[in-house]
N, C-alpha and C. Protein backbone atom coordinates (compact mmCIF):
# COMPACT_ATOMS: atom_id res chain seq x y z
N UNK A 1 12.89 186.79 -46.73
CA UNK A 1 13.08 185.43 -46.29
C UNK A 1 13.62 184.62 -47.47
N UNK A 2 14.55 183.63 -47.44
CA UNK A 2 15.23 183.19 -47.81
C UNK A 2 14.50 182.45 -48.53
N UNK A 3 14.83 181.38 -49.68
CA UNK A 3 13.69 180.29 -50.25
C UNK A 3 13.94 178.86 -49.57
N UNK A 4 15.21 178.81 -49.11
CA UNK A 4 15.04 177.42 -48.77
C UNK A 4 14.40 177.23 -46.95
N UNK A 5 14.50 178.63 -46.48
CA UNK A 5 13.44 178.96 -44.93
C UNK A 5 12.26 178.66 -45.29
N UNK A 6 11.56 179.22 -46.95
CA UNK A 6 10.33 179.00 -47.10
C UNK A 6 10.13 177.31 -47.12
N UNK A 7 10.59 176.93 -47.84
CA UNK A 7 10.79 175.34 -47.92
C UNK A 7 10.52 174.88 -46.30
N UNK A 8 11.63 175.34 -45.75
CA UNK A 8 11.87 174.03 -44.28
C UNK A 8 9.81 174.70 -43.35
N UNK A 9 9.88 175.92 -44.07
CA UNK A 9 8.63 176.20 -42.66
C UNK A 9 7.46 175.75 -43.44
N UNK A 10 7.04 175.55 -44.82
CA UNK A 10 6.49 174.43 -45.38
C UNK A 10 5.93 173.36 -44.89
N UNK A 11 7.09 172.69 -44.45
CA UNK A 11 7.65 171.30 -44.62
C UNK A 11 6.86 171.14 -43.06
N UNK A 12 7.42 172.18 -42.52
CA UNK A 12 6.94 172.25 -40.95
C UNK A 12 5.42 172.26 -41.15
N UNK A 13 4.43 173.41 -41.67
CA UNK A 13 3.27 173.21 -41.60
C UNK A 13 2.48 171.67 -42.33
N UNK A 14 3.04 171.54 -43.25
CA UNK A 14 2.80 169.55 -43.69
C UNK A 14 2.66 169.14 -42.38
N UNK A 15 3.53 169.04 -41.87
CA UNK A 15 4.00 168.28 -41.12
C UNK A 15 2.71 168.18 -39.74
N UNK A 16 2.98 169.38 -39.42
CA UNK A 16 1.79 169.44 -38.34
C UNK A 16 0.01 169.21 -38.69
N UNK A 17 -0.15 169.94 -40.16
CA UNK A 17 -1.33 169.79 -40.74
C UNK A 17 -1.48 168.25 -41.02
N UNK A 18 -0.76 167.30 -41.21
CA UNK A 18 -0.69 165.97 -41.16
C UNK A 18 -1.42 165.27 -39.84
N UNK A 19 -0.61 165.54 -39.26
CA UNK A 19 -0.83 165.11 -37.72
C UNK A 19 -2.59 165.67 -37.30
N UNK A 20 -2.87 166.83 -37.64
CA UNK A 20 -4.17 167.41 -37.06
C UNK A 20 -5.41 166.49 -36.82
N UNK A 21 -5.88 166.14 -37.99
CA UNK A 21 -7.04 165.12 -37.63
C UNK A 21 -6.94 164.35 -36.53
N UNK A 22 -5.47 163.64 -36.15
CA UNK A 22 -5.64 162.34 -35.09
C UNK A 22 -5.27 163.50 -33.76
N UNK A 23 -4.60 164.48 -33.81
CA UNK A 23 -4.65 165.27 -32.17
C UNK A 23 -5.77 166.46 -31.89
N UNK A 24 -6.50 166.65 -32.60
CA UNK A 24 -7.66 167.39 -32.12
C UNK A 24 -9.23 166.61 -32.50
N UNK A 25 -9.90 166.53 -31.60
CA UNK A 25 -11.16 166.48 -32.23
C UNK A 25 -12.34 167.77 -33.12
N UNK A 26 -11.77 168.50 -33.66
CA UNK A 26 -11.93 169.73 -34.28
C UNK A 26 -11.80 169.22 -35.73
N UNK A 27 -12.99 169.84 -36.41
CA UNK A 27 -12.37 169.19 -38.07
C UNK A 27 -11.77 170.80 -38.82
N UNK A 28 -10.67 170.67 -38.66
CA UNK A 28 -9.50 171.79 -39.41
C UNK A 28 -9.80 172.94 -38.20
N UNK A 29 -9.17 172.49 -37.10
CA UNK A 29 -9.71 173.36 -35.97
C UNK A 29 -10.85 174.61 -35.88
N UNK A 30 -12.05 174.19 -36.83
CA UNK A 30 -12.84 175.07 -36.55
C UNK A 30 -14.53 174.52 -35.83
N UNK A 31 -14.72 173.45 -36.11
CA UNK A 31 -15.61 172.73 -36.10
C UNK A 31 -15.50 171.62 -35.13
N UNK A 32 -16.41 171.88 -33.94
CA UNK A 32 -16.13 170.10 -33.17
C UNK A 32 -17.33 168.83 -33.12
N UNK A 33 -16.54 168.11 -33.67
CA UNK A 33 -17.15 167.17 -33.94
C UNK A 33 -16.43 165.87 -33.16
N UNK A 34 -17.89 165.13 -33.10
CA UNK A 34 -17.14 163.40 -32.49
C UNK A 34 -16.88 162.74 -33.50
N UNK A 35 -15.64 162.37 -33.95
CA UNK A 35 -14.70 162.36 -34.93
C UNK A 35 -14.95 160.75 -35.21
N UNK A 36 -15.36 160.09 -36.43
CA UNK A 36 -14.85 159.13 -35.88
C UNK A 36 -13.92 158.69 -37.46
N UNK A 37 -13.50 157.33 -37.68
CA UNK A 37 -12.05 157.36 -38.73
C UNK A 37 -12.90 157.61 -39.60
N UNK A 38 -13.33 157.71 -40.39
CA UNK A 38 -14.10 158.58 -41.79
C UNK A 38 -13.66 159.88 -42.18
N UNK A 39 -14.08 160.29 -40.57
CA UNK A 39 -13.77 162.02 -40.55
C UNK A 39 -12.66 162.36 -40.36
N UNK A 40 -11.59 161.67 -39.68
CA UNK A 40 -10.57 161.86 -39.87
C UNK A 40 -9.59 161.57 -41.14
N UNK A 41 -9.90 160.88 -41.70
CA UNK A 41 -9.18 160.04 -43.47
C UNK A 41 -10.01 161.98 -43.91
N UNK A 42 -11.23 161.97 -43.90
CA UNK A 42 -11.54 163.20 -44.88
C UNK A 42 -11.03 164.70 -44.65
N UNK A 43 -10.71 164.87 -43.31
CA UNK A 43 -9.56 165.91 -42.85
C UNK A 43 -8.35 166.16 -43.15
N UNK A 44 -7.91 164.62 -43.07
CA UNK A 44 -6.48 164.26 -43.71
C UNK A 44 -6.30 164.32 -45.11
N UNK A 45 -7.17 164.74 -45.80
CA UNK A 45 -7.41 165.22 -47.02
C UNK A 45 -7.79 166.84 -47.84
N UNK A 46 -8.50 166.43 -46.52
CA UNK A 46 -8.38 168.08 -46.81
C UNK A 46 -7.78 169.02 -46.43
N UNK A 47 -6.68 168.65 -45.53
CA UNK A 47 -5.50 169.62 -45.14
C UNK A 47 -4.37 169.09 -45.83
N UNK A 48 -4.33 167.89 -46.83
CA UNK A 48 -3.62 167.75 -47.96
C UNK A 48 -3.89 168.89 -49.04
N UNK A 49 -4.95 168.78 -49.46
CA UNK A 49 -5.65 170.42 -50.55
C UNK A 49 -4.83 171.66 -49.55
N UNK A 50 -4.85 171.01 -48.52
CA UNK A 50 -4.84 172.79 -47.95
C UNK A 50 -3.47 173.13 -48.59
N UNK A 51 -2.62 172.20 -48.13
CA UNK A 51 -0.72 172.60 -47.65
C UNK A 51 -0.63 172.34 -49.52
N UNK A 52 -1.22 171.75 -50.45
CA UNK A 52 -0.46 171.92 -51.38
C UNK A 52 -1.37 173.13 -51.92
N UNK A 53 -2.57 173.68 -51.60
CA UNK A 53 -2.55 175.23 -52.41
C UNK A 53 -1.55 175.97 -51.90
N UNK A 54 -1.21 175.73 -50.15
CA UNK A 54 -0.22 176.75 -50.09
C UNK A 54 0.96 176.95 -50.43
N UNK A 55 1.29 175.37 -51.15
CA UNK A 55 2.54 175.35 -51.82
C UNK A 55 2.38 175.90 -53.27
N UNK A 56 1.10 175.74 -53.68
CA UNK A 56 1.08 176.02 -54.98
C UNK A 56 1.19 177.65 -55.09
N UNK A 57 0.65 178.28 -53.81
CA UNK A 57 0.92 180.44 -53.86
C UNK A 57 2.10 180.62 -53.06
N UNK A 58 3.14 179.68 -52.51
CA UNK A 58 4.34 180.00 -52.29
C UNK A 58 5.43 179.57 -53.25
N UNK A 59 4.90 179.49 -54.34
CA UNK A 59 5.54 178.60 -55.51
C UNK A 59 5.32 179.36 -56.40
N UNK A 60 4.13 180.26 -56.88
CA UNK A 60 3.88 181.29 -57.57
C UNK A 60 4.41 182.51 -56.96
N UNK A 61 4.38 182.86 -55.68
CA UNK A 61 5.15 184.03 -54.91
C UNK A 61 6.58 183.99 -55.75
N UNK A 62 7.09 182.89 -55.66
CA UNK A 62 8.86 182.77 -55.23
C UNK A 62 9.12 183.11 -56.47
N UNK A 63 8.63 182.14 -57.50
CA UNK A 63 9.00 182.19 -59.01
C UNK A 63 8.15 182.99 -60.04
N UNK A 64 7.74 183.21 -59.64
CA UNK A 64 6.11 184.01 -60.66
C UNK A 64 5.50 183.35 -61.65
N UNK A 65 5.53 182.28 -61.25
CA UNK A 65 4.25 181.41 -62.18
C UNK A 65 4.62 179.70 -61.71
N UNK A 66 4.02 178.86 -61.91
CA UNK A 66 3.49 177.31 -61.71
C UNK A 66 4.28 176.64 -62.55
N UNK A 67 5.03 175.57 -62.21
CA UNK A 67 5.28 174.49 -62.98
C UNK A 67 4.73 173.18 -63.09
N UNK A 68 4.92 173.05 -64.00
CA UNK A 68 3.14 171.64 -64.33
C UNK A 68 3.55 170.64 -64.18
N UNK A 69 2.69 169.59 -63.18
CA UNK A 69 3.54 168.50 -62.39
C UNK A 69 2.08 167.53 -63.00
N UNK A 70 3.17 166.33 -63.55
CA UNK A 70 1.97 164.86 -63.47
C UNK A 70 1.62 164.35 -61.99
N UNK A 71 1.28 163.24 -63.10
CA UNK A 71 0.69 162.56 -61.27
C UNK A 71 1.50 161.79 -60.90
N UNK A 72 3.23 161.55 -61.25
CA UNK A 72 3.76 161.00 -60.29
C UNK A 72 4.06 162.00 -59.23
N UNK A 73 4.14 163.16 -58.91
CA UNK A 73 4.36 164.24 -58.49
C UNK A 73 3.70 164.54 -56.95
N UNK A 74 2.20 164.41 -57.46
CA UNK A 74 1.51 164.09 -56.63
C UNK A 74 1.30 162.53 -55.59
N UNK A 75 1.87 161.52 -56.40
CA UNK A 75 1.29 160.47 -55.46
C UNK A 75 2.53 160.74 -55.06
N UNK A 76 3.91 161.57 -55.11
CA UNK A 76 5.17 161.90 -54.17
C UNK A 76 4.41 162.49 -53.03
N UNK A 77 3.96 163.68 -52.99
CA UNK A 77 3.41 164.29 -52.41
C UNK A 77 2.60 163.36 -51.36
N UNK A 78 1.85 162.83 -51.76
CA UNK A 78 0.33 162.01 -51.63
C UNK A 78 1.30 161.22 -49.92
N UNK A 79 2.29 160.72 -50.71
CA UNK A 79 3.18 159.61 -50.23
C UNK A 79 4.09 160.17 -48.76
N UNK A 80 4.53 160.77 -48.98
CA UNK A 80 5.59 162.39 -47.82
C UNK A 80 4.14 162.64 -46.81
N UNK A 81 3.21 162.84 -47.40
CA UNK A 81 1.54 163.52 -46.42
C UNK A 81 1.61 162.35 -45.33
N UNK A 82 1.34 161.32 -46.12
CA UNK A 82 1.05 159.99 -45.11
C UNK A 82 2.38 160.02 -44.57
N UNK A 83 3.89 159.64 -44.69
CA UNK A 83 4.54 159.71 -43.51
C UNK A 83 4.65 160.26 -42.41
N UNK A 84 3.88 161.94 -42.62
CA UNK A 84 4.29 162.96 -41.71
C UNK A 84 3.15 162.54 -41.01
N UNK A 85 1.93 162.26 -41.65
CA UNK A 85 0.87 161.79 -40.37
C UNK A 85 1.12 160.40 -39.29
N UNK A 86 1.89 160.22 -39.56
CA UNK A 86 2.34 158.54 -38.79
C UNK A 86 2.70 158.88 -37.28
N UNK A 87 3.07 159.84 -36.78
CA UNK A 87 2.89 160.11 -35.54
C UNK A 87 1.78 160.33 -34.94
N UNK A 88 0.85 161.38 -35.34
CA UNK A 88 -0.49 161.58 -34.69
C UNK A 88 -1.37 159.86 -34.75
N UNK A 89 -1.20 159.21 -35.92
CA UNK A 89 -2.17 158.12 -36.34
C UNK A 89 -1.64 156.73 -35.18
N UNK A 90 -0.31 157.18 -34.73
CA UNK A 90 0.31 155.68 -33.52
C UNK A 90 -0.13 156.60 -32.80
N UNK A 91 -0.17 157.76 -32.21
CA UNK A 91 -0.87 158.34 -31.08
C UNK A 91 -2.06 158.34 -30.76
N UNK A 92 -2.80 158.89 -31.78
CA UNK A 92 -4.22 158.38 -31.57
C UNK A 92 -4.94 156.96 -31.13
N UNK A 93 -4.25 155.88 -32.02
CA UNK A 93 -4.86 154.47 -31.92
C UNK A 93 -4.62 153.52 -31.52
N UNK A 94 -2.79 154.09 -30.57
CA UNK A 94 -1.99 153.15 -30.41
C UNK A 94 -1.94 153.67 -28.58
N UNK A 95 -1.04 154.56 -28.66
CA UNK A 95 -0.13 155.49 -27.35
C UNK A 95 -1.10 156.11 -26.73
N UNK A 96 -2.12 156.47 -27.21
CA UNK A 96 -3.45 157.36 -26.23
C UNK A 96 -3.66 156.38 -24.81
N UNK A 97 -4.39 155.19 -25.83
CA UNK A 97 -4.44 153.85 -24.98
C UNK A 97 -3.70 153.29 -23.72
N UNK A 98 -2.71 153.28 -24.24
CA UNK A 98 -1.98 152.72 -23.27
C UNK A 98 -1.14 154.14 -22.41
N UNK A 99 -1.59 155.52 -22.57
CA UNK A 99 -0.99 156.01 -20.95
C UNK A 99 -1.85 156.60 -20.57
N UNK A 100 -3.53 156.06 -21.17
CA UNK A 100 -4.34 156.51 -20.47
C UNK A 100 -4.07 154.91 -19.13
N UNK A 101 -4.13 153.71 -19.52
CA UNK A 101 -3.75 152.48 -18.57
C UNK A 101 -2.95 152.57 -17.50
């Protein structure tokens, strides 16, 4: 597989792991719980840890070793997480609402 396939299917799991907390009531689909925003902000965090270890062993796969990133790096990161969750978070609190009406 190509590196920049690894990239886009990445990008794809962000993407969905973003969204998770506000479309399942499951915390990291293993656990169900009555969710309420606490638990979801702390999901949304911890499937942040998740997608960047997996960036961090598809990053060691590709190249064979880590390149050492400050913390503007991360609040990039930090920053890209929260956009990709912006769909599930208007769905959940916004769009649920109104087509349950």
């Amino acid at each position: 597989m190509a590196a920049t396939s690894v990239y886009g299917v990445l990008l794809a799991v962000a993407f969905i792991a973003a969204n998770l907390p506000w479309l399942s009531e499951r915390f990291v689909l293993v656990v169900r719980l009555n969710k309420t925003a606490g638990w979801r902000w702390m999901e949304w965090l911890v499937c942040y840890g998740l997608v960047g270890l997996l960036a961090m062993a598809l990053e060691n796969k590709l190249t064979g070793g880590l390149h050492g990133q400050q913390w503007e790096f991360y609040v990039a990161t930090l920053c890209l997480f929260t956009v990709f969750a912006l769909p599930g978070f208007i769905y959940h609190y916004d769009l649920k609402k109104l087509l349950k009406a």
